[in-house]
Protein backbone atom coordinates (compact mmCIF):
# COMPACT_ATOMS: atom_id res chain seq x y z
CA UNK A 1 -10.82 -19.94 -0.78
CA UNK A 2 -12.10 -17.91 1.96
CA UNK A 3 -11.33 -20.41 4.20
CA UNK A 4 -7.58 -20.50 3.35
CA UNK A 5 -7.24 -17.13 3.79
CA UNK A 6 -9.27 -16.53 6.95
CA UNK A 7 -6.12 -16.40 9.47
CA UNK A 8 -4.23 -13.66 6.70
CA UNK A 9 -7.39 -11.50 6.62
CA UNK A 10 -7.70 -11.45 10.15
CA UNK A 11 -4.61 -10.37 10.48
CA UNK A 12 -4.16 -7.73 7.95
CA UNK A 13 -7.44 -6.26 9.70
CA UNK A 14 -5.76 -6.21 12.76
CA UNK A 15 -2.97 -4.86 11.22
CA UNK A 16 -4.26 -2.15 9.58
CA UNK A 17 -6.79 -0.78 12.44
CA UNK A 18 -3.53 0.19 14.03
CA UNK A 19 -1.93 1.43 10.91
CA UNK A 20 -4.37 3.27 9.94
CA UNK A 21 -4.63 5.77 12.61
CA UNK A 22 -1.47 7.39 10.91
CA UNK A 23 -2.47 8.51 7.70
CA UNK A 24 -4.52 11.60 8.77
CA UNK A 25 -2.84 12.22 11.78
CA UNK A 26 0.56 12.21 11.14
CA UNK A 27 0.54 15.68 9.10
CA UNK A 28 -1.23 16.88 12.62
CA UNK A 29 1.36 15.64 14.56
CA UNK A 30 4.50 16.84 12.62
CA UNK A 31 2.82 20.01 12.59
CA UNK A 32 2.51 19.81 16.57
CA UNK A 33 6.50 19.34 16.43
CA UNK A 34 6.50 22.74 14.00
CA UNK A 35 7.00 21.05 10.70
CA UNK A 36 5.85 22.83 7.45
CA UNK A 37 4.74 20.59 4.52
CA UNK A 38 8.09 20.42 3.03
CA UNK A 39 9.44 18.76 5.85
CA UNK A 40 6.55 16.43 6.34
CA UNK A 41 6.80 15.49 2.84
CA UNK A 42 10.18 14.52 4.11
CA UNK A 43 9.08 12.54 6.95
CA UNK A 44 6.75 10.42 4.53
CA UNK A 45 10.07 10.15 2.33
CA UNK A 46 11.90 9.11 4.73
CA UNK A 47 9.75 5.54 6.18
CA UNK A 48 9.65 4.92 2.86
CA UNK A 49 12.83 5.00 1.90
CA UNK A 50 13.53 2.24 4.65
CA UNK A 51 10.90 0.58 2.88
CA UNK A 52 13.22 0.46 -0.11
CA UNK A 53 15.94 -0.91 1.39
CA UNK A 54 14.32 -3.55 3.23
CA UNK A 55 11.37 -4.36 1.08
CA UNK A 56 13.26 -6.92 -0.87
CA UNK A 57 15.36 -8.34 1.45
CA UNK A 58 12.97 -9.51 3.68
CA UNK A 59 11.01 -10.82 0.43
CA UNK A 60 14.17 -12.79 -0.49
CA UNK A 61 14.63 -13.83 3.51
CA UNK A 62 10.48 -14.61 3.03
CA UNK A 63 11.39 -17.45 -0.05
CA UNK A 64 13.53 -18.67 1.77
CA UNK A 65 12.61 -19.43 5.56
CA UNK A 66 8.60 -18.82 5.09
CA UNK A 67 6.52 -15.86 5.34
CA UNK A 68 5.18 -16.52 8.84
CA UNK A 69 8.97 -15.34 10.11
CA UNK A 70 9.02 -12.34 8.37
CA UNK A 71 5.48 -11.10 8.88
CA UNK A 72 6.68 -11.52 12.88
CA UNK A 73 9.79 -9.28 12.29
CA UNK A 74 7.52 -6.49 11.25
CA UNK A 75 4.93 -6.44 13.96
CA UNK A 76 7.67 -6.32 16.15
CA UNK A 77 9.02 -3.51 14.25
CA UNK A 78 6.09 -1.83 14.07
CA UNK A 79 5.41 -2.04 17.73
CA UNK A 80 8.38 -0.27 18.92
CA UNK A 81 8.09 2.32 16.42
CA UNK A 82 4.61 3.25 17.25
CA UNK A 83 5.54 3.57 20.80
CA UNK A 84 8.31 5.27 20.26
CA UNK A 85 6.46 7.67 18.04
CA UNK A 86 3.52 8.22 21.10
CA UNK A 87 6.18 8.61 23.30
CA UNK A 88 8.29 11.52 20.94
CA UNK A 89 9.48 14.57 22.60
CA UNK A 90 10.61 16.33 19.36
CA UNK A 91 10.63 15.58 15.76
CA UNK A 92 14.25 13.90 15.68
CA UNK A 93 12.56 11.21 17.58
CA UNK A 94 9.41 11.26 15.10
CA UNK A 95 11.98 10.26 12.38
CA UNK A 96 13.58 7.89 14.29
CA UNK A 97 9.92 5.91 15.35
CA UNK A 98 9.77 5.92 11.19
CA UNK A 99 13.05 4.65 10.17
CA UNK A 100 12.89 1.79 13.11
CA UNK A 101 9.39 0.93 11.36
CA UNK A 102 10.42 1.38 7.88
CA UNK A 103 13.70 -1.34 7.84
CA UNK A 104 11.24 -3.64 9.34
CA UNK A 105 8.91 -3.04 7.57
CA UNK A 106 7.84 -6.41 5.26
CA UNK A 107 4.26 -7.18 5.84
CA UNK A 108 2.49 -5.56 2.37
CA UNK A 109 4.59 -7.64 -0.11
CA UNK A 110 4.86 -11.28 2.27
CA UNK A 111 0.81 -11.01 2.30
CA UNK A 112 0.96 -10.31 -1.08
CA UNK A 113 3.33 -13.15 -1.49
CA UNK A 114 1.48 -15.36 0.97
CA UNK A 115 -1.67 -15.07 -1.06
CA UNK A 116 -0.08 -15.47 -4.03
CA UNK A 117 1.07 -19.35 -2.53
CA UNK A 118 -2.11 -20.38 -1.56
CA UNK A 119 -4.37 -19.19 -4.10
CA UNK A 120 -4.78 -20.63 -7.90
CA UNK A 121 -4.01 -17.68 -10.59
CA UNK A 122 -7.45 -17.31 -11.66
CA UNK A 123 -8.81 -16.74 -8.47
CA UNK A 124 -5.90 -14.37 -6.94
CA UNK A 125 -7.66 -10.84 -8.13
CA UNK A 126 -10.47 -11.62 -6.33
CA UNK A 127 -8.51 -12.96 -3.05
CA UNK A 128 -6.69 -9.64 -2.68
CA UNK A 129 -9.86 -7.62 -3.33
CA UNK A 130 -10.96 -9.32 -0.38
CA UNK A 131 -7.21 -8.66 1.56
CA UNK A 132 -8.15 -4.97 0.30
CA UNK A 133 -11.40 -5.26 2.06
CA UNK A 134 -9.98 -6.40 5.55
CA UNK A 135 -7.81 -3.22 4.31
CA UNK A 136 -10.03 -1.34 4.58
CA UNK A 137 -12.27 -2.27 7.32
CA UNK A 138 -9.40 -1.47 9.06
CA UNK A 139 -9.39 2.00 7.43
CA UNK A 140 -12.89 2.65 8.72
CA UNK A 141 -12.29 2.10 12.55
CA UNK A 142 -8.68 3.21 12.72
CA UNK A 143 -9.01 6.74 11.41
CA UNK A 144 -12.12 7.53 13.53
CA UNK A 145 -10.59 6.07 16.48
CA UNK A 146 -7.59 8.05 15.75
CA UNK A 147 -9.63 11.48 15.21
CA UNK A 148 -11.40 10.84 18.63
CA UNK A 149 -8.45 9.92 20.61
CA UNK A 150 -6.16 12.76 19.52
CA UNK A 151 -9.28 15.59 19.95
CA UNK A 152 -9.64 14.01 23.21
CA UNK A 153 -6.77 12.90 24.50
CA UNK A 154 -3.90 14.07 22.53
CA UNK A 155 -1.52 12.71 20.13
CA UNK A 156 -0.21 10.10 22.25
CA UNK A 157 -3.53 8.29 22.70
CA UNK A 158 -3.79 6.58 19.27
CA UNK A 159 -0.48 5.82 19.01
CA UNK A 160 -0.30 4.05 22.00
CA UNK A 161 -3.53 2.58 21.01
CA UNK A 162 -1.96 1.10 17.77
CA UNK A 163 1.34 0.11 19.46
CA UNK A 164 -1.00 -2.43 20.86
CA UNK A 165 -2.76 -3.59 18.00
CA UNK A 166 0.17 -4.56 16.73
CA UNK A 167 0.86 -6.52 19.60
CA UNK A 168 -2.40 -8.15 19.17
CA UNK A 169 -1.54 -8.77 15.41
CA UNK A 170 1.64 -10.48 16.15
CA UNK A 171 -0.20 -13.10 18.75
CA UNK A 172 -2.72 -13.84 16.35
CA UNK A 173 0.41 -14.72 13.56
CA UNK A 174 2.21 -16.91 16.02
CA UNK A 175 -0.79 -18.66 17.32
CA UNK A 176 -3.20 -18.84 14.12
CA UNK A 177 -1.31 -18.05 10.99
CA UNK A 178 0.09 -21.60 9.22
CA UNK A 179 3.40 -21.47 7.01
CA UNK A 180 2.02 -21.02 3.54
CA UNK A 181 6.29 -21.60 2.21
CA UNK A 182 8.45 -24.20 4.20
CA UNK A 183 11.82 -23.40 4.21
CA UNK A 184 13.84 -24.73 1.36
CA UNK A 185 17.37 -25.12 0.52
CA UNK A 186 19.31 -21.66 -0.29
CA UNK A 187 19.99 -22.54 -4.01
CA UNK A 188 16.28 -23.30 -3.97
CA UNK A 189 15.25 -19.47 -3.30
CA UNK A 190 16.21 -16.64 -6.21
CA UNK A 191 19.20 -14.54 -4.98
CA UNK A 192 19.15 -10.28 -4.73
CA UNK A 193 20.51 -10.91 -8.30
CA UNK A 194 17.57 -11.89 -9.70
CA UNK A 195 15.83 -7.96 -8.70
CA UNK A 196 17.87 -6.87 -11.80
CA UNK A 197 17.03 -9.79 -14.22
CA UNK A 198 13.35 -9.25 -12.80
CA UNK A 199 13.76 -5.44 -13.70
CA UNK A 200 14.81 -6.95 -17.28
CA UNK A 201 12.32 -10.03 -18.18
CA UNK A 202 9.83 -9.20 -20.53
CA UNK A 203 6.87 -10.94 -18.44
CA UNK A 204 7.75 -9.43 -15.09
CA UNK A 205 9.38 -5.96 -15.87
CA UNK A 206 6.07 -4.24 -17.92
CA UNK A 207 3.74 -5.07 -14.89
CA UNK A 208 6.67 -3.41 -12.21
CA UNK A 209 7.55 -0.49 -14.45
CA UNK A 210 3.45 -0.05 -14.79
CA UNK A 211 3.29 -0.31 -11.00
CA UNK A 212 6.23 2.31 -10.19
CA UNK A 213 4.47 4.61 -12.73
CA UNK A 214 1.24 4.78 -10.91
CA UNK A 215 2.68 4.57 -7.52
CA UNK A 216 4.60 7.87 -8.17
CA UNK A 217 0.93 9.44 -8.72
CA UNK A 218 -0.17 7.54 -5.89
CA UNK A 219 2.36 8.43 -3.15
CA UNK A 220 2.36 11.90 -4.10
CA UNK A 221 -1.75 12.16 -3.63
CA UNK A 222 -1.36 10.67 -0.09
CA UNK A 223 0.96 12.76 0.81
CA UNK A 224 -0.73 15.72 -0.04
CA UNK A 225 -4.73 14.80 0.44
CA UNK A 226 -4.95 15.42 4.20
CA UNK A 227 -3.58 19.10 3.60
CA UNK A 228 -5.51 19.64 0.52
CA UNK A 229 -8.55 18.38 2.20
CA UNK A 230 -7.74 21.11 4.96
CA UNK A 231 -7.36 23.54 1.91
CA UNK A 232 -10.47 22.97 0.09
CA UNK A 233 -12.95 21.85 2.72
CA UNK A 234 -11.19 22.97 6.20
CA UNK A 235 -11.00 20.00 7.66
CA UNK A 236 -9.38 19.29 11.01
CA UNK A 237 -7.59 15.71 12.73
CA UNK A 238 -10.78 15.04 13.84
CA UNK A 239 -13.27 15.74 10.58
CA UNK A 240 -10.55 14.23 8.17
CA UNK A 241 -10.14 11.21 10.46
CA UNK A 242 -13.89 10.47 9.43
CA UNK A 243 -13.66 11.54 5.87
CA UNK A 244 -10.97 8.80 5.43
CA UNK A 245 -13.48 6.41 7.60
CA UNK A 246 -16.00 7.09 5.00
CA UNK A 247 -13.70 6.52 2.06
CA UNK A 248 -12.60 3.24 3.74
CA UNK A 249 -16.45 2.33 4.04
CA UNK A 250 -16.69 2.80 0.04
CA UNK A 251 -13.69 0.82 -0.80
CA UNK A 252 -14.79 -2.19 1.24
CA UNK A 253 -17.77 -2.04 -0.95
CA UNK A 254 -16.06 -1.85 -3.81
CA UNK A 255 -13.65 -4.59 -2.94
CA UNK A 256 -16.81 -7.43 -1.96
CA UNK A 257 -19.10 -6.62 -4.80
CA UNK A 258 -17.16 -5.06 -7.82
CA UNK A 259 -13.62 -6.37 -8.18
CA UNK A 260 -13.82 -10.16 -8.44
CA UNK A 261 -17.01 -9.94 -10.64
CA UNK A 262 -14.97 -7.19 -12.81
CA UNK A 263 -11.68 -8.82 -13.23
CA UNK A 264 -13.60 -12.59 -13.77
CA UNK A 265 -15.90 -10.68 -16.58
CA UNK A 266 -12.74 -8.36 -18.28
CA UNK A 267 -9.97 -9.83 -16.77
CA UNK A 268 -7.02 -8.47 -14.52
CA UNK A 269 -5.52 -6.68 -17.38
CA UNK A 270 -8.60 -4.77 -18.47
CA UNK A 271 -9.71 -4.02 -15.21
CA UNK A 272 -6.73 -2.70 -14.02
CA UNK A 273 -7.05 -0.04 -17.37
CA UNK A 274 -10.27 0.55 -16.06
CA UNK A 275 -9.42 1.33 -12.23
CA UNK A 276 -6.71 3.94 -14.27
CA UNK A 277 -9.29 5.31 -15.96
CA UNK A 278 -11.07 5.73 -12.43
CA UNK A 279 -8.55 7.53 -10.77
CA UNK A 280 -8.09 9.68 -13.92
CA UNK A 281 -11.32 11.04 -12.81
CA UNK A 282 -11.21 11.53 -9.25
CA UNK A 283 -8.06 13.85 -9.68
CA UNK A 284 -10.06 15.84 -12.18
CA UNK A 285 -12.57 17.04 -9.43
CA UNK A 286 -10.20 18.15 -6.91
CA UNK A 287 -9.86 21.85 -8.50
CA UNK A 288 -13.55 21.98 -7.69
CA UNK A 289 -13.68 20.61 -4.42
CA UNK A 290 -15.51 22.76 -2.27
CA UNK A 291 -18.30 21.12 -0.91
CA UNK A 292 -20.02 17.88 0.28
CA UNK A 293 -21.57 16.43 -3.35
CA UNK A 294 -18.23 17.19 -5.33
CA UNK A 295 -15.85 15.66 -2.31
CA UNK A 296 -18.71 12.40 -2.14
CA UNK A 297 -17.82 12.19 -6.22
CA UNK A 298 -13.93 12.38 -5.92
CA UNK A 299 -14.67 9.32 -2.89
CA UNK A 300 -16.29 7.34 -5.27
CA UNK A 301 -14.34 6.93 -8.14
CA UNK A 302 -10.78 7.15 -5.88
CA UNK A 303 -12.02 4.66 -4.06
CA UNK A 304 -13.21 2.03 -7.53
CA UNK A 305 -10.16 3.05 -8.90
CA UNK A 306 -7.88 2.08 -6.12
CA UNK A 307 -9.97 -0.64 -4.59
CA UNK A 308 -9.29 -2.43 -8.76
CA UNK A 309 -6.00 -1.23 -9.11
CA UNK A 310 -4.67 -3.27 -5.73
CA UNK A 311 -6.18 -5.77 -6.75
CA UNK A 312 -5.06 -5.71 -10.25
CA UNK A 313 -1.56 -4.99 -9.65
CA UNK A 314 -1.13 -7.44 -7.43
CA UNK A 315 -2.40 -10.35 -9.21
CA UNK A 316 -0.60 -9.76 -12.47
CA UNK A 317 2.61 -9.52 -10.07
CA UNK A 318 1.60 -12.90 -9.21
CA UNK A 319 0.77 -14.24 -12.44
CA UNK A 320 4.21 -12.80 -13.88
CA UNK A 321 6.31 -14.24 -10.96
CA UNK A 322 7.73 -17.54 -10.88
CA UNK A 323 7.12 -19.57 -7.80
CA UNK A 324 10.43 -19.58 -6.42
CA UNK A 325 11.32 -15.97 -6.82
CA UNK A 326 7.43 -14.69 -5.30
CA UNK A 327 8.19 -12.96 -2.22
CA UNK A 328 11.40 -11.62 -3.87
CA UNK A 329 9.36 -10.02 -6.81
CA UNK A 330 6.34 -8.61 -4.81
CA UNK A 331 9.82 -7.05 -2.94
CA UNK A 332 10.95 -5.63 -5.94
CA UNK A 333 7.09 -4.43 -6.11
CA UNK A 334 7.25 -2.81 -2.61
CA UNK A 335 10.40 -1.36 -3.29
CA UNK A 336 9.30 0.35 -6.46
CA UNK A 337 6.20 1.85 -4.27
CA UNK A 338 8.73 2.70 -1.50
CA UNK A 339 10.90 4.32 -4.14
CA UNK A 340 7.47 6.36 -4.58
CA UNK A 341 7.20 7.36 -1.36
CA UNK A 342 10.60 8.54 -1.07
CA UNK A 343 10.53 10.61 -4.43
CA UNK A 344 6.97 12.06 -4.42
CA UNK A 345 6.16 13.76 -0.98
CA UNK A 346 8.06 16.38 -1.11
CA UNK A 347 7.44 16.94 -4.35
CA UNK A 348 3.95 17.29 -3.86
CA UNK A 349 3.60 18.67 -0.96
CA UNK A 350 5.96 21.70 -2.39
CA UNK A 351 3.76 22.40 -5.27
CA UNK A 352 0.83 22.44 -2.97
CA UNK A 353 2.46 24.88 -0.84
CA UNK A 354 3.84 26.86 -4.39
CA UNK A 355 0.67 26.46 -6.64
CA UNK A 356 -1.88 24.72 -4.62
CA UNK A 357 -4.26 21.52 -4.88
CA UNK A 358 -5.25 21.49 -8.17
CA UNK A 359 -1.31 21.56 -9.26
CA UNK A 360 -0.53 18.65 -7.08
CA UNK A 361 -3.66 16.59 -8.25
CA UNK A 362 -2.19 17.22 -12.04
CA UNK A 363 1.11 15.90 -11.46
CA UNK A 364 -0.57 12.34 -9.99
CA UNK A 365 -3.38 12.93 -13.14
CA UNK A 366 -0.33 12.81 -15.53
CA UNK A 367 1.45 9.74 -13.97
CA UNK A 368 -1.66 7.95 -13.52
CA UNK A 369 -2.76 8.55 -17.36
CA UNK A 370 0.72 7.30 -17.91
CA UNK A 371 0.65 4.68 -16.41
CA UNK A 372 -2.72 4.14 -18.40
CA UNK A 373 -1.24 4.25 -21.68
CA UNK A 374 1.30 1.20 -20.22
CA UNK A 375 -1.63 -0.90 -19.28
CA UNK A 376 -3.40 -0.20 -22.97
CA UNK A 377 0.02 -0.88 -24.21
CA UNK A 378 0.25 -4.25 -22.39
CA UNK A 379 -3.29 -4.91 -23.11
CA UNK A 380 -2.23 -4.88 -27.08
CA UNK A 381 0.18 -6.81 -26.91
CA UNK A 382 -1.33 -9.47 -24.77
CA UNK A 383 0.86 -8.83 -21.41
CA UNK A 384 -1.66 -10.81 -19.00
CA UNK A 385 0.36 -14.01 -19.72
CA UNK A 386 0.73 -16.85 -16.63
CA UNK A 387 4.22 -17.72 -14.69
CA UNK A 388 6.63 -20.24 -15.80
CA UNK A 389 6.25 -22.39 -12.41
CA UNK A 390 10.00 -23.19 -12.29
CA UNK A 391 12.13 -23.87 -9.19
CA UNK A 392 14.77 -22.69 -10.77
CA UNK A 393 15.75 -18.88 -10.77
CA UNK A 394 16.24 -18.83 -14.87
CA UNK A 395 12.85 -18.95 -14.98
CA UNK A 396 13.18 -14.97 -14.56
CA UNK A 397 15.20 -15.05 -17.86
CA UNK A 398 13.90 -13.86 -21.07
């Protein structure tokens, strides 16, 4: 298996390095422009909303012509956003570098779908805990690199930095990355119709309802952490860059050694209850975070709990998917996190500003536990059931 997906993981590392240097630095950097949180909740709601637009659409375009084309379209994407974004001279232009990334924006869902093609069911948990590993070795480089860079050199540094990683990433797809889907026929592929039967079929719809549950907690916690993290421990681009590295370092640990042996001993369903469960307690420590051993115990179970919950999520996505309609599902799937992203930021970020950390941790606690009670829910009434493999797009039917 590791074989098959050597080229992908190599790739999303790649991928990721460059992406990565984002996360804690963007808050900096709209806050160099004169931003308050409201209006960088905004700018997080506003890639993502591009996100929803395209995410199934290029998921559709990826069961129909291959994934290899569509991963291409986004590094290209990608690469003139992040230079545009190095290059900004105001925050118009900041938006602009997001929305040009955001339509093109397919790469989470075809890897997702591109795993899901050449990996057996039982083995797919496991194979994107390892994609979440390359994840997040990405995650440990990318944010340090970025925290250096911008204390040293400014803003425009890393992003120029991952402007070329993502030129990197898309020579290593053309030259290394086979077709994992040849193109078929049209009437062969499930149309943009099929999102609302998907929405509607009782194998595929409890897993994506689940999923747009907990990314509403999700979204609205990574919105928020680098400013509550400058709240509670007074953290700067630099200092947060490495608290991310070290949260990266955790997951990757996580991802090797814990997920595939927990999902193959519980199975995804369980697991994924459990990696709830995880998260459930992470956001119960923020109201005391306030020094090194309570922000090391918030790392640790965020980082279980997300590092089995990708992987979970993912795989019964999979499982529930028919073949022919993959990469239009896990577009549904992106779209629902997109539609996260677009809701939750400012949301969050307001009642951080309004009530402060521990409110925004409770409003991803209570989405998360609900999106608990879905998975128990499922669990009863035995939702970890396989695909119909059909080439047909009635297979999505109920």
């Amino acid at each position: 298996m590791i074989l098959r997906l050597l080229p992908i993981l190599g790739i999303t590392f790649i991928d990721i390095l460059g992406f990565s240097i984002l996360i804690p630095l963007m808050p900096f950097y709209a806050q160099h422009f004169g931003a308050s949180p409201f209006v960088i909740g905004v700018l997080f709601s506003t890639f993502a909303l591009c996100q929803l637009i395209a995410g199934p659409v290029w998921g559709n375009v990826s069961d129909r012509i291959g994934r290899k084309a569509v991963l291409i379209v986004s590094q290209v994407g990608a690469t003139i956003g992040w230079t545009m974004l190095a290059l900004a001279p105001s925050l118009p232009i900041v938006f602009l570098a997001r929305v040009i990334e955001g339509l093109s924006g397919g790469n989470i869902s075809v890897t997702q779908s591109y795993v899901a093609d050449v990996v057996e069911p039982e083995k797919r948990a496991r194979a994107y805990a390892y994609i979440g590993a390359a994840f997040s070795a990405g995650m440990v480089f990318g944010p340090a690199a970025g925290g250096y860079l911008a204390h040293r050199y400014g803003f425009a540094a890393p992003f120029l930095l991952a402007a070329a990683l993502q030129l990197l990433t898309l020579g290593v797809t053309i030259v290394a990355l086979p077709e994992s889907r040849k193109a078929d026929a049209e009437s062969s592929a499930a149309s943009p119709a099929d999102i609302i039967v998907a929405l509607r079929s009782p194998r595929v719809a409890p897993v994506l309802w689940q999923k747009l549950v907990y990314s509403l907690g999700l979204y609205g916690w990574f919105a928020a952490l680098t400013l509550v993290l400058q709240r509670q421990l007074g953290l700067h681009e630099d200092t947060v860059s490495y608290f991310f590295a070290v949260f990266a370092g955790l997951s990757i640990i996580m991802q090797i050694f814990v997920v595939g042996r927990l999902t193959e001993r519980l199975g995804d369903r369980r697991a994924n209850n459990l990696g709830l469960a995880a998260c459930l307690v992470s956001f119960a420590i923020v109201p005391f975070l306030h020094d090194a051993l309570t922000a090391l115990a918030m790392l640790i179970f965020f980082a279980l709990g997300l590092s089995i919950n990708n992987a979970t999520i993912a795989a019964l996505v999979g499982a529930a998917a028919p073949d022919n309609a993959r990469g239009t599902i896990f577009g549904v799937g992106s779209s629902l996190e997109s539609a996260s992203g677009v809701i939750m930021p400012p949301l969050s970020t307001a009642a951080l500003s309004a009530y402060g950390s521990g409110a925004t941790a409770a409003i991803s606690g209570a989405l998360t536990f609900a999106a608990l009670l879905m998975g128990l829910a499922q669990t009863r009434a035995g939702g970890e059931r396989p695909a119909v493999e059909s080439s047909e797009p009635a297979a999505l039917e109920t």
